[in-house]
PDB file of N, CA and C in Angstrom:
ATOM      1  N   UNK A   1      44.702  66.615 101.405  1.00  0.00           N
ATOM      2  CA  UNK A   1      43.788  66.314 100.326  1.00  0.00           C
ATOM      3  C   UNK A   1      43.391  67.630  99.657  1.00  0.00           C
ATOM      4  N   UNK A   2      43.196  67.840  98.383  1.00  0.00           N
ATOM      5  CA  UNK A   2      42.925  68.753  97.729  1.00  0.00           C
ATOM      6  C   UNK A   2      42.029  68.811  95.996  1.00  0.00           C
ATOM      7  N   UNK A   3      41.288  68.971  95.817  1.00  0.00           N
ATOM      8  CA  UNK A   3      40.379  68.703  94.635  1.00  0.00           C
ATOM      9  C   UNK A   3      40.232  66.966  94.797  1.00  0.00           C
ATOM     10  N   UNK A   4      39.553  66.658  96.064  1.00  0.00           N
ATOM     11  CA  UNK A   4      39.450  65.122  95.861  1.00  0.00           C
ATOM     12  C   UNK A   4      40.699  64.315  95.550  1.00  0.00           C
ATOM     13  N   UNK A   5      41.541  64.885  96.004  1.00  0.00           N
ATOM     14  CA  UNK A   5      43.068  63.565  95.836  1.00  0.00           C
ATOM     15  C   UNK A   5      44.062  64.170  97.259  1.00  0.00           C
ATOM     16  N   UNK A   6      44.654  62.848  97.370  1.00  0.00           N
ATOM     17  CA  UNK A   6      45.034  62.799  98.561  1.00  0.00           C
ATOM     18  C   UNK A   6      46.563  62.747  97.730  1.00  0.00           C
ATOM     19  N   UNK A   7      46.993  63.405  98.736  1.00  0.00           N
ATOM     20  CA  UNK A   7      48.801  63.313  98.340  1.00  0.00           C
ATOM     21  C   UNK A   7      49.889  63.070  99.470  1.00  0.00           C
ATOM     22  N   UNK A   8      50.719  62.315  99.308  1.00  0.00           N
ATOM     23  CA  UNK A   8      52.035  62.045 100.745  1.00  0.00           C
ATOM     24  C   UNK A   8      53.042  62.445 100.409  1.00  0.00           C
ATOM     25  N   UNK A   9      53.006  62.856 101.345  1.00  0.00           N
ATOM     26  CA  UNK A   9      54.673  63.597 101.946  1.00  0.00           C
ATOM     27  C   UNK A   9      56.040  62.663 101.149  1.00  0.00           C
ATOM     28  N   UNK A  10      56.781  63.967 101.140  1.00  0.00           N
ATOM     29  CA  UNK A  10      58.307  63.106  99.963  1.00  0.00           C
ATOM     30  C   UNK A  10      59.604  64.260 100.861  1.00  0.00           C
ATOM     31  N   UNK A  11      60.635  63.706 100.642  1.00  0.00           N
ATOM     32  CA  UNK A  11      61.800  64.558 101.265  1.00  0.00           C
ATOM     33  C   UNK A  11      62.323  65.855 100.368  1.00  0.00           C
ATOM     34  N   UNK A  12      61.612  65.502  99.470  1.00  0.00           N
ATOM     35  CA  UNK A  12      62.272  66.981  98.365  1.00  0.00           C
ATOM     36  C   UNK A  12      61.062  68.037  98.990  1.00  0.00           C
ATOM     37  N   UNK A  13      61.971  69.253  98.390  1.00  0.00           N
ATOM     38  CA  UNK A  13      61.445  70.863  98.787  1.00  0.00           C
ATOM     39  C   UNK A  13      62.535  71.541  97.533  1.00  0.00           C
ATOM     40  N   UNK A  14      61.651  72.667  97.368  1.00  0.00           N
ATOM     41  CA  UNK A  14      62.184  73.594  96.800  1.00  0.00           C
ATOM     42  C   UNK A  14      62.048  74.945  97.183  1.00  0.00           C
ATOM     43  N   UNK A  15      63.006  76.299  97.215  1.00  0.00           N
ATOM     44  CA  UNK A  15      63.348  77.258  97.311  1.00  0.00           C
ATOM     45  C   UNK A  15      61.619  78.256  97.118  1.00  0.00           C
ATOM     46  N   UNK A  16      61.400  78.796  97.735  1.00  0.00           N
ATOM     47  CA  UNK A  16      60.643  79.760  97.760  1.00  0.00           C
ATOM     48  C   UNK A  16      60.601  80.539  96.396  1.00  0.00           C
ATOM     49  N   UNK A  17      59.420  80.323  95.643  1.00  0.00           N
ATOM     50  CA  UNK A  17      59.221  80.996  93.857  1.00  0.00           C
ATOM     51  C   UNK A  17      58.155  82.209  94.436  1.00  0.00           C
ATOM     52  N   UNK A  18      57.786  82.263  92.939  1.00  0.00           N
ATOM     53  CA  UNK A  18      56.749  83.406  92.797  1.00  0.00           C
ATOM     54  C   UNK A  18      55.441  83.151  93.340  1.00  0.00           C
ATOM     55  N   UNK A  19      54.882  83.576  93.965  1.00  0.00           N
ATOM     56  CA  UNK A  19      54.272  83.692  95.065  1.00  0.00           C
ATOM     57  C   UNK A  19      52.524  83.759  94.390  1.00  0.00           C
ATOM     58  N   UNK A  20      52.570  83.851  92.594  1.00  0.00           N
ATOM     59  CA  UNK A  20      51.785  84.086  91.914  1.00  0.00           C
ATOM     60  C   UNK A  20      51.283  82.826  91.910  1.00  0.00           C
ATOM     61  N   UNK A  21      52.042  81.659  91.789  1.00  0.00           N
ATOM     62  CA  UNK A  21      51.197  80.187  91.463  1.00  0.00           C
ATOM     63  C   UNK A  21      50.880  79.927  92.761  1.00  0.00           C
ATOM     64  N   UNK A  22      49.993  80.457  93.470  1.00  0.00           N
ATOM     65  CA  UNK A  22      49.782  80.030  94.855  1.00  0.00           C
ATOM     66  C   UNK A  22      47.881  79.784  94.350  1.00  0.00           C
ATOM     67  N   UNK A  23      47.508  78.130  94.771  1.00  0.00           N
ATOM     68  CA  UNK A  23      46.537  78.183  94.171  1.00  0.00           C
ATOM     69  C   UNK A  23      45.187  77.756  95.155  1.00  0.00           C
ATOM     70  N   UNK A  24      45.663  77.796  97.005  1.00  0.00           N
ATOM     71  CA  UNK A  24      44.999  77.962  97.607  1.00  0.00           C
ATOM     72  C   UNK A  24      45.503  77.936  99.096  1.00  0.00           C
ATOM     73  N   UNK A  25      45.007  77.435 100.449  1.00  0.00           N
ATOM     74  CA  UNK A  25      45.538  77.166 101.684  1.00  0.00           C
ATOM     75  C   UNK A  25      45.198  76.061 102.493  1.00  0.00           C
ATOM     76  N   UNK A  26      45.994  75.383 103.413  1.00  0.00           N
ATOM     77  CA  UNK A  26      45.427  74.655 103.757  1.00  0.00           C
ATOM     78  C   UNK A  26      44.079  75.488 105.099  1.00  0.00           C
ATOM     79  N   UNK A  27      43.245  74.466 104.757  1.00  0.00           N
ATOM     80  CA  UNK A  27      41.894  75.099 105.676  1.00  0.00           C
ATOM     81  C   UNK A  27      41.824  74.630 107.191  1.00  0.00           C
ATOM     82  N   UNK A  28      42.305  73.142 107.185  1.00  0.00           N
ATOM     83  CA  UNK A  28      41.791  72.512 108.214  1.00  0.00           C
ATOM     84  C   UNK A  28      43.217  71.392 108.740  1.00  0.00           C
ATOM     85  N   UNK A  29      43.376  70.687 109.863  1.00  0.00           N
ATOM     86  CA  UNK A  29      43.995  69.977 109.899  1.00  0.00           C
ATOM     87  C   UNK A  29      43.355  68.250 110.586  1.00  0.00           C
ATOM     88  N   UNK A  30      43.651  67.212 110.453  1.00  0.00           N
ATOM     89  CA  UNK A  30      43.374  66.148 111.378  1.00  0.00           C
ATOM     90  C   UNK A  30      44.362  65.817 112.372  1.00  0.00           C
ATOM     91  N   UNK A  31      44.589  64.830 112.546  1.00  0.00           N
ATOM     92  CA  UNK A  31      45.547  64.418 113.842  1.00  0.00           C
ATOM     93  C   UNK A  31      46.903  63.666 113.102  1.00  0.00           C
ATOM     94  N   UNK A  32      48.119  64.141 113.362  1.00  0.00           N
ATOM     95  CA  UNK A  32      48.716  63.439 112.774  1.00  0.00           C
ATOM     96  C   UNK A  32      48.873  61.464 112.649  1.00  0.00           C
ATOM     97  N   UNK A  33      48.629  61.307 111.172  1.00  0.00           N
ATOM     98  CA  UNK A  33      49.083  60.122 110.817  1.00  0.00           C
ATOM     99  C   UNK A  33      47.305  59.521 110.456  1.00  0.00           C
ATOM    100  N   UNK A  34      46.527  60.521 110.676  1.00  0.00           N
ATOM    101  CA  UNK A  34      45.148  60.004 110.163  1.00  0.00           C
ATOM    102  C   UNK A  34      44.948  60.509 108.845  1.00  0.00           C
ATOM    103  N   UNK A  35      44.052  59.840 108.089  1.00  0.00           N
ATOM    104  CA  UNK A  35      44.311  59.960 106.648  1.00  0.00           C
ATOM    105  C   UNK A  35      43.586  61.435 106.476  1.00  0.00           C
ATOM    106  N   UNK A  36      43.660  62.602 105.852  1.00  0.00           N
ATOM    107  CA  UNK A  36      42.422  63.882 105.383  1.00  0.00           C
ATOM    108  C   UNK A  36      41.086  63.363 104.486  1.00  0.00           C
ATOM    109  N   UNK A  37      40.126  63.779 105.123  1.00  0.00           N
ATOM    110  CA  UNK A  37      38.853  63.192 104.387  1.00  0.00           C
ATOM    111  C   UNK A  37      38.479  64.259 103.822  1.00  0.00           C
ATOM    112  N   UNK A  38      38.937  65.884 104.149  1.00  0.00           N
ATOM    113  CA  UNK A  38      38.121  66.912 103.385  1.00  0.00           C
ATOM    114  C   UNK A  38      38.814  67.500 102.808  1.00  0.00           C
ATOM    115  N   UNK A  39      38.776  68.262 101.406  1.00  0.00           N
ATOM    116  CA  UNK A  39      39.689  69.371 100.815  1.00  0.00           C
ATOM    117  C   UNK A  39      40.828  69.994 101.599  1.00  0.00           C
ATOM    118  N   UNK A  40      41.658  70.574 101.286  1.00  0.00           N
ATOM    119  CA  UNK A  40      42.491  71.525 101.930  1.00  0.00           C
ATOM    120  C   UNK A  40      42.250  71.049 103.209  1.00  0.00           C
ATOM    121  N   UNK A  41      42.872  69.611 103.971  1.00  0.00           N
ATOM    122  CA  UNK A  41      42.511  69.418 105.168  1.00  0.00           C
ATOM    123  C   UNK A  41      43.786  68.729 105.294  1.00  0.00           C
ATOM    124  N   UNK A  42      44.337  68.892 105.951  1.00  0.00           N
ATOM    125  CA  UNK A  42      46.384  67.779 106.288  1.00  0.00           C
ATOM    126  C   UNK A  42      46.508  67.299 107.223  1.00  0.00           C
ATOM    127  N   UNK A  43      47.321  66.570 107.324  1.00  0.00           N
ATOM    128  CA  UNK A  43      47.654  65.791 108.860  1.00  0.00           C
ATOM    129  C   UNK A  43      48.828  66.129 109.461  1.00  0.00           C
ATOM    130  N   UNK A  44      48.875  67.464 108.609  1.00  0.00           N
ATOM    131  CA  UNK A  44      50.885  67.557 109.251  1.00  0.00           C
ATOM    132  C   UNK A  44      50.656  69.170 109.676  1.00  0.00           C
ATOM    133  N   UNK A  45      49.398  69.523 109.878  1.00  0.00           N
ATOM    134  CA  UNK A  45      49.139  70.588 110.547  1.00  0.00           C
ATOM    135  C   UNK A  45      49.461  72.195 109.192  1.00  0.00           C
ATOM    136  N   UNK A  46      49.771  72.912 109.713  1.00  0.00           N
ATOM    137  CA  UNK A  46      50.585  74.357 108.328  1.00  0.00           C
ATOM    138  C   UNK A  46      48.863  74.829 108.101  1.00  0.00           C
ATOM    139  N   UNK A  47      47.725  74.925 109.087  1.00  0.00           N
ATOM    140  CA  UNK A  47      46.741  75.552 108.481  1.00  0.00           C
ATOM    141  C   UNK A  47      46.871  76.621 108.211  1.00  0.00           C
ATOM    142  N   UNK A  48      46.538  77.252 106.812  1.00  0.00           N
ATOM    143  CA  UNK A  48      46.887  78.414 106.763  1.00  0.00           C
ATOM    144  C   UNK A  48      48.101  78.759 105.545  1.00  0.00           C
ATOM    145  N   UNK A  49      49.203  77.576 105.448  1.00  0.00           N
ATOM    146  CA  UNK A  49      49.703  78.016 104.477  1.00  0.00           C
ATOM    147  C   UNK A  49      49.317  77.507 103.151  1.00  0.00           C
ATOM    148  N   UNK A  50      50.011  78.441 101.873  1.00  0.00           N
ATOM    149  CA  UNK A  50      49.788  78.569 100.931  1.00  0.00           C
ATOM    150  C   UNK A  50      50.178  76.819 100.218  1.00  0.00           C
ATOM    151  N   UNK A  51      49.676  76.262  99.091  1.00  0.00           N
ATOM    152  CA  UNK A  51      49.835  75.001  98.276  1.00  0.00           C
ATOM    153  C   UNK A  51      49.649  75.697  96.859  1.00  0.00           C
ATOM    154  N   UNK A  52      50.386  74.867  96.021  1.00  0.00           N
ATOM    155  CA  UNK A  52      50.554  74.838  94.277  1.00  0.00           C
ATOM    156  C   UNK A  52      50.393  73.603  94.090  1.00  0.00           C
ATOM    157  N   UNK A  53      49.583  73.622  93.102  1.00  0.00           N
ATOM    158  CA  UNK A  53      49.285  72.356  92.347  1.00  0.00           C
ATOM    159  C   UNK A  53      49.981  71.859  90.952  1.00  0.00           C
ATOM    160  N   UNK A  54      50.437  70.794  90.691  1.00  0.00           N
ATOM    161  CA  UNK A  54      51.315  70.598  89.535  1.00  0.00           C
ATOM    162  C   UNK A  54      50.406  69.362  88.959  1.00  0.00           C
ATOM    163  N   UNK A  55      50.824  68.818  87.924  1.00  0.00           N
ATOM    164  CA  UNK A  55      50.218  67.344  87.297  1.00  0.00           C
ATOM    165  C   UNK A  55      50.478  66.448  88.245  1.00  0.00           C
ATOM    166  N   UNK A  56      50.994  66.094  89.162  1.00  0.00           N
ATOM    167  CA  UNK A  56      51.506  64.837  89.820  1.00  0.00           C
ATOM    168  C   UNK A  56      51.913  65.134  90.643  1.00  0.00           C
ATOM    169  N   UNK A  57      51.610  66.455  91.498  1.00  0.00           N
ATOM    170  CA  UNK A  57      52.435  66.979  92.929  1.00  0.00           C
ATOM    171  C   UNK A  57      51.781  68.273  93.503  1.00  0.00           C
ATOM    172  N   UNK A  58      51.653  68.204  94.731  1.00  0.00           N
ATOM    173  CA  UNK A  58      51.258  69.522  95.262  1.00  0.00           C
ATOM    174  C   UNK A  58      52.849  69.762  96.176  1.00  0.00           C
ATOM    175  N   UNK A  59      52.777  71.253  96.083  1.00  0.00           N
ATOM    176  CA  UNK A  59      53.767  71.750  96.932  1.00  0.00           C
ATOM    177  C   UNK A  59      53.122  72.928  97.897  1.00  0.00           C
ATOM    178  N   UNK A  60      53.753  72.488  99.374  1.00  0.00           N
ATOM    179  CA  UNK A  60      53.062  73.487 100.673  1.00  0.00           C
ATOM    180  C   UNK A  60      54.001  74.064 101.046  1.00  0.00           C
ATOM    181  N   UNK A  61      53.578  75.227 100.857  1.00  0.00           N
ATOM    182  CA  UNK A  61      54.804  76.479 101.913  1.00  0.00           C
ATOM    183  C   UNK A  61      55.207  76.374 103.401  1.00  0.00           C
ATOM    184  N   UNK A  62      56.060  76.166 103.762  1.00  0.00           N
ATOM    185  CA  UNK A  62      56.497  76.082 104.978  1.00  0.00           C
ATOM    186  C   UNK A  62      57.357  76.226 105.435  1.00  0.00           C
ATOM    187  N   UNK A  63      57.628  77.530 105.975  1.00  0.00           N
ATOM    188  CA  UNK A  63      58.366  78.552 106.248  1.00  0.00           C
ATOM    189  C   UNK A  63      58.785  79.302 104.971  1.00  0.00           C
ATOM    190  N   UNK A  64      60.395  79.231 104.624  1.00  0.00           N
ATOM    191  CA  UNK A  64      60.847  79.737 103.576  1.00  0.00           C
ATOM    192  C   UNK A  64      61.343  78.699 102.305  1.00  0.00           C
ATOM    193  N   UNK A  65      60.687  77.502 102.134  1.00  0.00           N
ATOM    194  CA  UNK A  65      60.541  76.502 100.965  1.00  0.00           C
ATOM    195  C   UNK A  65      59.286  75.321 100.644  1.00  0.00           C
ATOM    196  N   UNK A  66      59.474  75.278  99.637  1.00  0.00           N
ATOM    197  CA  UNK A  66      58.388  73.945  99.007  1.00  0.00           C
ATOM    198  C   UNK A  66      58.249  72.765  99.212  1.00  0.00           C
ATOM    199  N   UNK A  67      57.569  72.532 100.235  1.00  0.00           N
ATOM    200  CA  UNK A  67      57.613  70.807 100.624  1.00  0.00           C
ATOM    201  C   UNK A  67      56.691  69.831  99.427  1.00  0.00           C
ATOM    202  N   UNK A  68      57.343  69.296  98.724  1.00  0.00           N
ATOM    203  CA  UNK A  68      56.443  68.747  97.488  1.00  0.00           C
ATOM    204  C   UNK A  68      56.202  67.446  98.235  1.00  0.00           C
ATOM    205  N   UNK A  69      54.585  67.171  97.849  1.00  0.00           N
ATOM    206  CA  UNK A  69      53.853  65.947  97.513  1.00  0.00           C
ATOM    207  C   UNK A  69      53.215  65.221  96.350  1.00  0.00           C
ATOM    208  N   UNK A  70      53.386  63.856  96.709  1.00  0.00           N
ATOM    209  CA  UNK A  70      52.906  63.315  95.262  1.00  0.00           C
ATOM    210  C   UNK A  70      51.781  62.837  95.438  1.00  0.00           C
ATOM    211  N   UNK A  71      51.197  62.775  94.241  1.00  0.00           N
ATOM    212  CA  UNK A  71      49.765  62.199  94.586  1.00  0.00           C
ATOM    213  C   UNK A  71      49.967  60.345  94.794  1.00  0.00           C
ATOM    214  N   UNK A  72      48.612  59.775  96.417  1.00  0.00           N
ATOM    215  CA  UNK A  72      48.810  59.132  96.979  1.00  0.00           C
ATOM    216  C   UNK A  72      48.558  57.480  95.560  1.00  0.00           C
TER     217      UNK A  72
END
């Protein structure tokens, strides 16, 4: 969850970009498969890495590519 919207997981990723649109981290995690009730809070754990925000998708760094989500 992030600015009040919740987003799910999708099988696309993309290649590691500029490191400039990085527009925050995840803070916190829950238990997997429980829904996030707070900001920057996930259920798929990665506290700590970097997220970009798009119109209709967040993407989370993990490892060396972009795991994109859509909003839920």
């Amino acid at each position: 969850m992030v600015n009040d919207t919740l987003y799910y997981g999708t099988d696309q990723t993309r290649p590691m970009g500029d490191s400039e649109a990085v527009a925050g981290e995840i803070m916190s995690e829950t238990s997997e498969g429980a829904v996030p009730t707070e900001n920057g809070q996930s259920n798929f754990g990665c506290v700590g890495n970097a997220y970009t925000i798009g119109e209709e998708t967040i993407m989370v760094q993990i490892d060396e590519e972009w795991y994109i989500f859509e909003k839920a």
